[in-house]
Protein backbone atom coordinates (compact mmCIF):
# COMPACT_ATOMS: atom_id res chain seq x y z
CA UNK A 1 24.50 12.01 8.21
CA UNK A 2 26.96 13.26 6.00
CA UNK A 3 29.53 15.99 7.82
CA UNK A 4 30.61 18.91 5.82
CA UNK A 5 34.25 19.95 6.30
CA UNK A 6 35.78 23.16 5.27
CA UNK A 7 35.42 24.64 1.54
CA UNK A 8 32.94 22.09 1.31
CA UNK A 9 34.65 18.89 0.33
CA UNK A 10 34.31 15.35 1.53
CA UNK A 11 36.80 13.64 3.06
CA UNK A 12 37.63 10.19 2.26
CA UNK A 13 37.25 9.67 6.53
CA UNK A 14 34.12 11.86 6.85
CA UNK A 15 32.61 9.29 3.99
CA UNK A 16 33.68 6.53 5.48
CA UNK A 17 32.19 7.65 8.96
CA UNK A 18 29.07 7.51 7.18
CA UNK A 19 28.77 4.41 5.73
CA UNK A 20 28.06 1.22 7.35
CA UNK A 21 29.46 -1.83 7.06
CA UNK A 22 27.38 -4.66 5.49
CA UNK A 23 29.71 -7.23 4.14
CA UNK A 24 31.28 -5.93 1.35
CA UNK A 25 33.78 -3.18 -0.02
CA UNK A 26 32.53 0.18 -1.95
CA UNK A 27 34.41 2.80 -4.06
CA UNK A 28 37.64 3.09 -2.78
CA UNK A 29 37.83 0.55 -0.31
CA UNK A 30 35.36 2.09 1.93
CA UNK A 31 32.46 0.15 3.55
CA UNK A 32 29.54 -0.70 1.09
CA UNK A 33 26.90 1.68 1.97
CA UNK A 34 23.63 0.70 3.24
CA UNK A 35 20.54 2.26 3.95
CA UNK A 36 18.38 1.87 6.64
CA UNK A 37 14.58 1.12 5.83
CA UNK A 38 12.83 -1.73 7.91
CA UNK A 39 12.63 -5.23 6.12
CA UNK A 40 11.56 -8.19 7.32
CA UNK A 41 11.39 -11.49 5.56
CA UNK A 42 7.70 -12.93 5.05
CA UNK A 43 4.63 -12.86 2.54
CA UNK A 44 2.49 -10.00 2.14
CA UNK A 45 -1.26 -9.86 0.38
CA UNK A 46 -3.27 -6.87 -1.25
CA UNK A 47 -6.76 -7.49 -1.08
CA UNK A 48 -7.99 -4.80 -2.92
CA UNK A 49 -9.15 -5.85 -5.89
CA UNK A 50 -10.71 -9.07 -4.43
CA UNK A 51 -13.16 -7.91 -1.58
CA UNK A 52 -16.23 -5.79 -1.44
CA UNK A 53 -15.74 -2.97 -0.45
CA UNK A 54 -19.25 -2.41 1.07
CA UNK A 55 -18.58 -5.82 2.80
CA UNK A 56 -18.11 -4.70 6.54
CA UNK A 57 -14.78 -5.82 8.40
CA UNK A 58 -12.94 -8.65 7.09
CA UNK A 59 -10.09 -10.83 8.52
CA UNK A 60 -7.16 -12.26 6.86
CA UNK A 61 -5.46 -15.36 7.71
CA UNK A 62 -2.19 -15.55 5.37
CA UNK A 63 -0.36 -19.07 6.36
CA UNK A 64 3.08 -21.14 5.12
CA UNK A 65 2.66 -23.89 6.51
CA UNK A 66 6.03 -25.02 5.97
CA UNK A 67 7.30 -22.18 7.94
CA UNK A 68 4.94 -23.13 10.89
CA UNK A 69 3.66 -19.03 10.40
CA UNK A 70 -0.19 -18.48 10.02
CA UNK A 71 -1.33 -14.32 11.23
CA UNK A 72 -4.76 -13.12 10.85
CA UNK A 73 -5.12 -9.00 10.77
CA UNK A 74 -8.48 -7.19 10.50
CA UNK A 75 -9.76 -4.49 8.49
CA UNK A 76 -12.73 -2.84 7.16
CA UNK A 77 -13.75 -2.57 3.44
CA UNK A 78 -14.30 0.98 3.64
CA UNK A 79 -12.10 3.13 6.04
CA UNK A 80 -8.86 4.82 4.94
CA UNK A 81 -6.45 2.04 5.57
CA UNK A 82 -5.42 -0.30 2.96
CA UNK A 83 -7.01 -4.06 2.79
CA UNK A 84 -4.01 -5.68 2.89
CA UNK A 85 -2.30 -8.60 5.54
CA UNK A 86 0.99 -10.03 5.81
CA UNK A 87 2.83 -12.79 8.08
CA UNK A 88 6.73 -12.95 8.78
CA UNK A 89 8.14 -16.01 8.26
CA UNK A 90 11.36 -17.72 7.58
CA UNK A 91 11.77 -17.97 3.97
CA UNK A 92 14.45 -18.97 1.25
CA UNK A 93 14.18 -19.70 -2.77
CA UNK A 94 12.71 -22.87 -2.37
CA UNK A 95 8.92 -22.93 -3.60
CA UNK A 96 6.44 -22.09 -0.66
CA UNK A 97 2.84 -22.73 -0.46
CA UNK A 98 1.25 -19.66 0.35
CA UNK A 99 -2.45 -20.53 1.87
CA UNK A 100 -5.20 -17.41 2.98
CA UNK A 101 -8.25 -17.31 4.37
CA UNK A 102 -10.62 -13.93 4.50
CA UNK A 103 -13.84 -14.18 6.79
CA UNK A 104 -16.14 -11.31 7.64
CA UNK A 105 -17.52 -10.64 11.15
CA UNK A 106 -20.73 -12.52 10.82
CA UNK A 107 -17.78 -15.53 10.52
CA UNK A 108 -18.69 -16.24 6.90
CA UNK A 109 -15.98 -17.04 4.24
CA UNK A 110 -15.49 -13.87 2.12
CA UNK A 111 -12.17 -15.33 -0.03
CA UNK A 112 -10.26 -18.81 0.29
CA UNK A 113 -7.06 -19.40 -2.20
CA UNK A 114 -3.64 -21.02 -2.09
CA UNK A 115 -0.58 -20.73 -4.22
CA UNK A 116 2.80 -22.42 -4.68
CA UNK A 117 5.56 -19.85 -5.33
CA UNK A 118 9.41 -18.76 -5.07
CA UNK A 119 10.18 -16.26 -2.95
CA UNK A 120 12.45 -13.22 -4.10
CA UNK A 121 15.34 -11.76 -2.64
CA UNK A 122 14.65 -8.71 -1.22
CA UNK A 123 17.40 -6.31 -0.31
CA UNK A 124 16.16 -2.68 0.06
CA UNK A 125 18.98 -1.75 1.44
CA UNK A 126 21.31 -2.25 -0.90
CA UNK A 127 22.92 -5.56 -2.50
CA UNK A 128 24.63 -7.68 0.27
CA UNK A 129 23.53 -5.67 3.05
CA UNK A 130 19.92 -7.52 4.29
CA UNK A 131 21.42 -10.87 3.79
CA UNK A 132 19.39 -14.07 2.80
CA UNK A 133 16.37 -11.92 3.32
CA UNK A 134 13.52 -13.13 1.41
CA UNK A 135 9.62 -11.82 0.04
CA UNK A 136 6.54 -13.08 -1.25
CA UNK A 137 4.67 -10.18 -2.59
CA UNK A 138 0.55 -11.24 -3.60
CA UNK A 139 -2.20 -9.52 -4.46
CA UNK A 140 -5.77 -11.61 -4.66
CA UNK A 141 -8.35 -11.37 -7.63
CA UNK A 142 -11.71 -11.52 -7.13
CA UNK A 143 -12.08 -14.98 -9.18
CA UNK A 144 -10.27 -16.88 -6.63
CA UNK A 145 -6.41 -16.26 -7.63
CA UNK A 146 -3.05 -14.46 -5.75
CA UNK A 147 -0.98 -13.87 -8.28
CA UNK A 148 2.54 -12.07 -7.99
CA UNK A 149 2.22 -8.61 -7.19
CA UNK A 150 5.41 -5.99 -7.85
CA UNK A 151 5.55 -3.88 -4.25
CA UNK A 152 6.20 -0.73 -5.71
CA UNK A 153 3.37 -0.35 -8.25
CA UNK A 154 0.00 0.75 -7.23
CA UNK A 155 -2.87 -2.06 -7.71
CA UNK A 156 -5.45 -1.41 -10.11
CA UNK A 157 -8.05 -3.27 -10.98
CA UNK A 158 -9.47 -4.67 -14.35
CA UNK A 159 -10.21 -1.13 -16.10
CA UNK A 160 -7.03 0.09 -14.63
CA UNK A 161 -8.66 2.68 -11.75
CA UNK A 162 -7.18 2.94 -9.03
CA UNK A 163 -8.03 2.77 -5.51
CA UNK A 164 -8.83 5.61 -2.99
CA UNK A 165 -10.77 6.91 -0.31
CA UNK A 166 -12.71 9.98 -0.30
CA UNK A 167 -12.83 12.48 2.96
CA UNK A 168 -16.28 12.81 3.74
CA UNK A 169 -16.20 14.80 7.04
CA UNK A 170 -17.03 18.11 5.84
CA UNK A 171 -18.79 16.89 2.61
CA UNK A 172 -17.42 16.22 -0.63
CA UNK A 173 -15.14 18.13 -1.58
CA UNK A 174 -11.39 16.73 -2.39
CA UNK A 175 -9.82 13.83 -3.53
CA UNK A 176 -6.10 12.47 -3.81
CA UNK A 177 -4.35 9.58 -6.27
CA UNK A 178 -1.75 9.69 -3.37
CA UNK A 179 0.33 12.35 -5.39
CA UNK A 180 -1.49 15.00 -6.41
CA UNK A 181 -4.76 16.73 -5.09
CA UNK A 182 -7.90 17.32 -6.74
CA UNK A 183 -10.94 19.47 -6.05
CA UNK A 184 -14.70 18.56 -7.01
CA UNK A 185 -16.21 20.17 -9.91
CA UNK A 186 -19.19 22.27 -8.92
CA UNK A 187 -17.79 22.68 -5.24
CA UNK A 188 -18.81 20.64 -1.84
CA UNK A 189 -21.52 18.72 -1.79
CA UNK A 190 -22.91 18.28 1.56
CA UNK A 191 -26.29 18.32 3.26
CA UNK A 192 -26.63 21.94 3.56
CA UNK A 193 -25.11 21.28 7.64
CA UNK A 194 -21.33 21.06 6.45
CA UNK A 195 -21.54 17.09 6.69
CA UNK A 196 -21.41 14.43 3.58
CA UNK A 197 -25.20 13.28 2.59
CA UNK A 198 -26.26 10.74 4.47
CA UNK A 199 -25.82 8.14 1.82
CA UNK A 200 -22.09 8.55 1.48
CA UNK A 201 -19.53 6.60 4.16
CA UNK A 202 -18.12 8.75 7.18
CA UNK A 203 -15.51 9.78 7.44
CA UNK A 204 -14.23 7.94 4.31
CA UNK A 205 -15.69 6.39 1.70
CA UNK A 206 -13.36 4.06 -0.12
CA UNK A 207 -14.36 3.55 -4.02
CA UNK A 208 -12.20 3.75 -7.46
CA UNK A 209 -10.95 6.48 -9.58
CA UNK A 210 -10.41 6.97 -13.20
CA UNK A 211 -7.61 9.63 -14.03
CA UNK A 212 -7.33 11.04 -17.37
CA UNK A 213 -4.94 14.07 -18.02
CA UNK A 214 -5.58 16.54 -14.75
CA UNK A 215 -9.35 14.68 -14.19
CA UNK A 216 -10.09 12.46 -12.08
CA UNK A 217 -13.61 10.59 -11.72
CA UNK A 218 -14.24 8.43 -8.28
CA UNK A 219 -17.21 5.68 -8.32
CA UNK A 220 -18.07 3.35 -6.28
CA UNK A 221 -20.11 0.98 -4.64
CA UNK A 222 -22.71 2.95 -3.65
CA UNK A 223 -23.08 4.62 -6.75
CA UNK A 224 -22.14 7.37 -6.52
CA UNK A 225 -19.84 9.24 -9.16
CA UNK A 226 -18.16 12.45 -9.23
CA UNK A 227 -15.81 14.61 -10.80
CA UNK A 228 -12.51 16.41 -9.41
CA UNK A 229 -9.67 18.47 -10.77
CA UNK A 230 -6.27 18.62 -9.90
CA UNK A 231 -5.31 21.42 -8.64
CA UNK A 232 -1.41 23.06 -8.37
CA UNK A 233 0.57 21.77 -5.29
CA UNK A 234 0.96 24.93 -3.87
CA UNK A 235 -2.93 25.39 -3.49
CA UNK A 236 -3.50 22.36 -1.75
CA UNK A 237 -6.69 22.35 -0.48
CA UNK A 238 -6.61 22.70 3.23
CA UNK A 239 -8.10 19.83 6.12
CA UNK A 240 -11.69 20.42 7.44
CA UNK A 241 -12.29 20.72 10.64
């Protein structure tokens, strides 16, 4: 952390206390500054757009086989967490076969595909300061492809909703784009108990949302299809329970 001396100036010795080292020089001669967020080199894979979500659990085997790494990782299709999997492995910019493998729990084969790729340099923490650290970033599509998927931007999927998950513990009432909150038009729906209807997923149920201006409209697999505002930040609807 930065300090602050007195009158509130910097010191050239106070900035260079709080900097570290990674290699190379900065402004004035003082350590290039670095961040610290977690990296790891490896390939990661965003299932979203390719599995059911009404499927059940699922498990992903992602595998390079020329780094001798192969990790499966479970999830369900419709919880809160994201259907995603990822293995660490030892990576450089040399095209690598990227191979994975989705079952469900009944053992059948849910999604098979393999690519050939180069793997990016990936430095979050600044240039020079993660070294030869290297990524393979895919996301799968439902007719059998992983194509190259930019980290930072939020999947979407051929009519450009995204995807979310509904609270349904105390009915329906609330939604989120992972920014901004929105309330249902009409107020909660629930089964007259303070409880989703018994045809909706508890306590989530994971589908896809449309947003236009300060609307957004969730759907999905069940068919169901409602309406929510957004409402200011400061009036934030508050959790059930």
């Amino acid at each position: 952390m930065l300090t602050r001396p007195l009158a509130g100036v910097l010191t050239a010795a106070a900035v260079a206390g709080a900097l570290t080292a990674c290699g190379g020089s900065g402004p004035f001669g003082l350590p290039q500054a670095c961040t610290a967020i977690g990296s790891s080199e490896g390939v990661d894979v965003d299932f979203t757009t390719a599995l059911p979500f009404e499927g059940g659990d699922y498990f992903a085997e992602v595998s390079v086989p020329s780094a001798s790494a192969s990790r499966t990782i479970g999830f369900a299709g419709n919880d809160e967490y994201n259907l995603y999997s990822r293995v660490e492995a030892d990576l450089d910019d040399e095209p690598t076969r990227v191979a994975v493998r989705v079952t469900t729990e009944r053992g059948e084969v849910a999604y098979q595909a393999s690519t050939t790729i180069t793997p990016q340099l990936f430095q979050p923490n600044g240039a020079g300061c993660d070294g030869d650290n290297y990524r393979i970033s895919l996301r799968a599509t439902r007719d059998g492809q992983l194509l190259p998927r930019d980290p930072d931007e939020v999947t979407t999927d051929d009519l450009g909703r995204i995807s979310v998950v509904v609270p349904t513990g105390c009915g329906i009432s609330e939604a989120t784009d992972g920014y901004s909150s929105y309330e249902r038009v009409g107020g909660v729906l629930s089964d007259g108990a303070g409880h989703a209807p018994a045809d909706w997923n508890t306590p989530y149920q994971r589908g896809w949302a449309a947003i236009d201006g300060d609307t957004l409209t969730f759907s999905d697999e069940r068919g169901h299809r409602e309406t929510f505002r957004r409402v200011p930040d400061n009036q934030a609807p508050a959790p059930c329970g």
